[in-house]
Protein backbone atom coordinates (compact mmCIF):
# COMPACT_ATOMS: atom_id res chain seq x y z
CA UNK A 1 0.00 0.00 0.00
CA UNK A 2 3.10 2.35 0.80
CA UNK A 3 4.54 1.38 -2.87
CA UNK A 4 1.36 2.09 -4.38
CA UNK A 5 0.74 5.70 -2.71
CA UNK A 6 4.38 6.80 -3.65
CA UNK A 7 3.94 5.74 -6.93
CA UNK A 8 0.79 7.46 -7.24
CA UNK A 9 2.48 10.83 -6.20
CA UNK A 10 5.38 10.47 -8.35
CA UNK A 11 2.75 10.18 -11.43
CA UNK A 12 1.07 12.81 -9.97
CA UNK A 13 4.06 14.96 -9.75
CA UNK A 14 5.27 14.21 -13.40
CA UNK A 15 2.40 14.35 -14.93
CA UNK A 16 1.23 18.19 -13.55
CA UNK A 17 3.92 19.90 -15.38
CA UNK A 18 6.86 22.27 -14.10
CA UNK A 19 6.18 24.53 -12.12
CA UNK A 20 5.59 28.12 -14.05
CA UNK A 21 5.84 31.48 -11.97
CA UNK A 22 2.48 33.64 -11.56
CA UNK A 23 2.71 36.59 -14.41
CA UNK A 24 -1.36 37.25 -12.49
CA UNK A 25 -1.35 40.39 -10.10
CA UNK A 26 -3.52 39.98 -7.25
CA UNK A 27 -3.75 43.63 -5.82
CA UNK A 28 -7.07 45.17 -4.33
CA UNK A 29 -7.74 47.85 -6.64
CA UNK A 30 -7.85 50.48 -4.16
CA UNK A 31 -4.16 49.86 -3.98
CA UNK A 32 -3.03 50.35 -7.82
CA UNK A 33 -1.07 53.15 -8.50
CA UNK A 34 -2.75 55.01 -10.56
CA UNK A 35 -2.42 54.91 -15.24
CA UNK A 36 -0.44 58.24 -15.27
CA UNK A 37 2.11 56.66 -13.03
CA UNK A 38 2.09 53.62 -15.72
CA UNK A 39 2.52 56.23 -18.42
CA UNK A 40 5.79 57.83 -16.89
CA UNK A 41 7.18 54.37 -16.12
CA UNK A 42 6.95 54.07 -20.06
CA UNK A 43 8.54 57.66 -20.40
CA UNK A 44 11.34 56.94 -18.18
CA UNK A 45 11.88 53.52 -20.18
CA UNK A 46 11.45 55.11 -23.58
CA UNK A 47 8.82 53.34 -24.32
CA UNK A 48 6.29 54.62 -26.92
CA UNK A 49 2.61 53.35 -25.45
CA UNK A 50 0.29 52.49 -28.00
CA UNK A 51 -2.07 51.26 -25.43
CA UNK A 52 -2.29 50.54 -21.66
CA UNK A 53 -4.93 47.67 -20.92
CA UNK A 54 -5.51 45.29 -17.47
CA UNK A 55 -5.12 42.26 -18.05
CA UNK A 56 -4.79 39.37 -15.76
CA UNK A 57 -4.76 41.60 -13.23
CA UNK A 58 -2.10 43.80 -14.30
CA UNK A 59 -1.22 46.68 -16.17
CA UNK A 60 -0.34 45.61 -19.77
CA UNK A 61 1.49 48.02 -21.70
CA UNK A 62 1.61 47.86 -25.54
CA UNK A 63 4.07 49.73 -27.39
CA UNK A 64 6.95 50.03 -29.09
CA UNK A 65 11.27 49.88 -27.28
CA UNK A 66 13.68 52.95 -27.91
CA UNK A 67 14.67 50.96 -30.81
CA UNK A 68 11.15 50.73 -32.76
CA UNK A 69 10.50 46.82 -31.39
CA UNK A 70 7.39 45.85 -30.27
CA UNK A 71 6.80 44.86 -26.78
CA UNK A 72 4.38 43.63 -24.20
CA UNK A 73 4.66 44.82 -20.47
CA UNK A 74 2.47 43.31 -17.55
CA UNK A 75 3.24 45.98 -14.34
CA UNK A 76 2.28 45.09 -11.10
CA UNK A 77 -0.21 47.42 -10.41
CA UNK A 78 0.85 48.38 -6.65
CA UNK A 79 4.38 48.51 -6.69
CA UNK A 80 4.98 48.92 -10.87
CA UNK A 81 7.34 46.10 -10.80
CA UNK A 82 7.67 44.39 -14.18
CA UNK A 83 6.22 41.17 -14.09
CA UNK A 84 6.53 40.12 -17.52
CA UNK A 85 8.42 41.27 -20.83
CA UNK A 86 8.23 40.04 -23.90
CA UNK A 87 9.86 41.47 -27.14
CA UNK A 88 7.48 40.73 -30.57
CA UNK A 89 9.18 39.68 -33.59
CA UNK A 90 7.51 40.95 -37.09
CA UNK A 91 5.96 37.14 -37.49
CA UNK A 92 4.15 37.09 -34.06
């Protein structure tokens, strides 16, 4: 019976995946900083916002690097941490 429940956790391990970190934001909205502040985060990055959404959570900036590249920026909306990054090629 021990063999069997070991084995059944190991599976169970295995079989859920690795373990990815949370790009969610789980902030009370009466704690967000507030889009202006999102905006000059941008400015100070020179970052050209084409749009600031929530999503997830999180502020989501869409936009364009100092060197014309489009990205994709979730911000923590308390502390305007970057949570996630990502760089988009021509063929996404």
């Amino acid at each position: 019976m021990k063999t069997t429940c070991a084995v059944l956790a190991v599976l169970a391990t295995a079989l859920a995946g690795p373990v990815r970190a949370d790009d969610d934001c789980y902030v009370p909205m009466a704690d967000w900083q507030p889009r202006g502040a999102v905006a000059k985060l941008a400015e100070d990055n020179n970052w050209t916002v084409r749009r600031i959404k929530i999503d997830d959570g999180c502020y989501e900036i869409r936009g364009q690097d100092a060197d014309g590249r489009r990205i994709e920026v979730k911000i923590n909306p308390q502390t305007l941490e970057i949570v996630e990054f990502e760089l988009k090629r021509d063929d996404d």
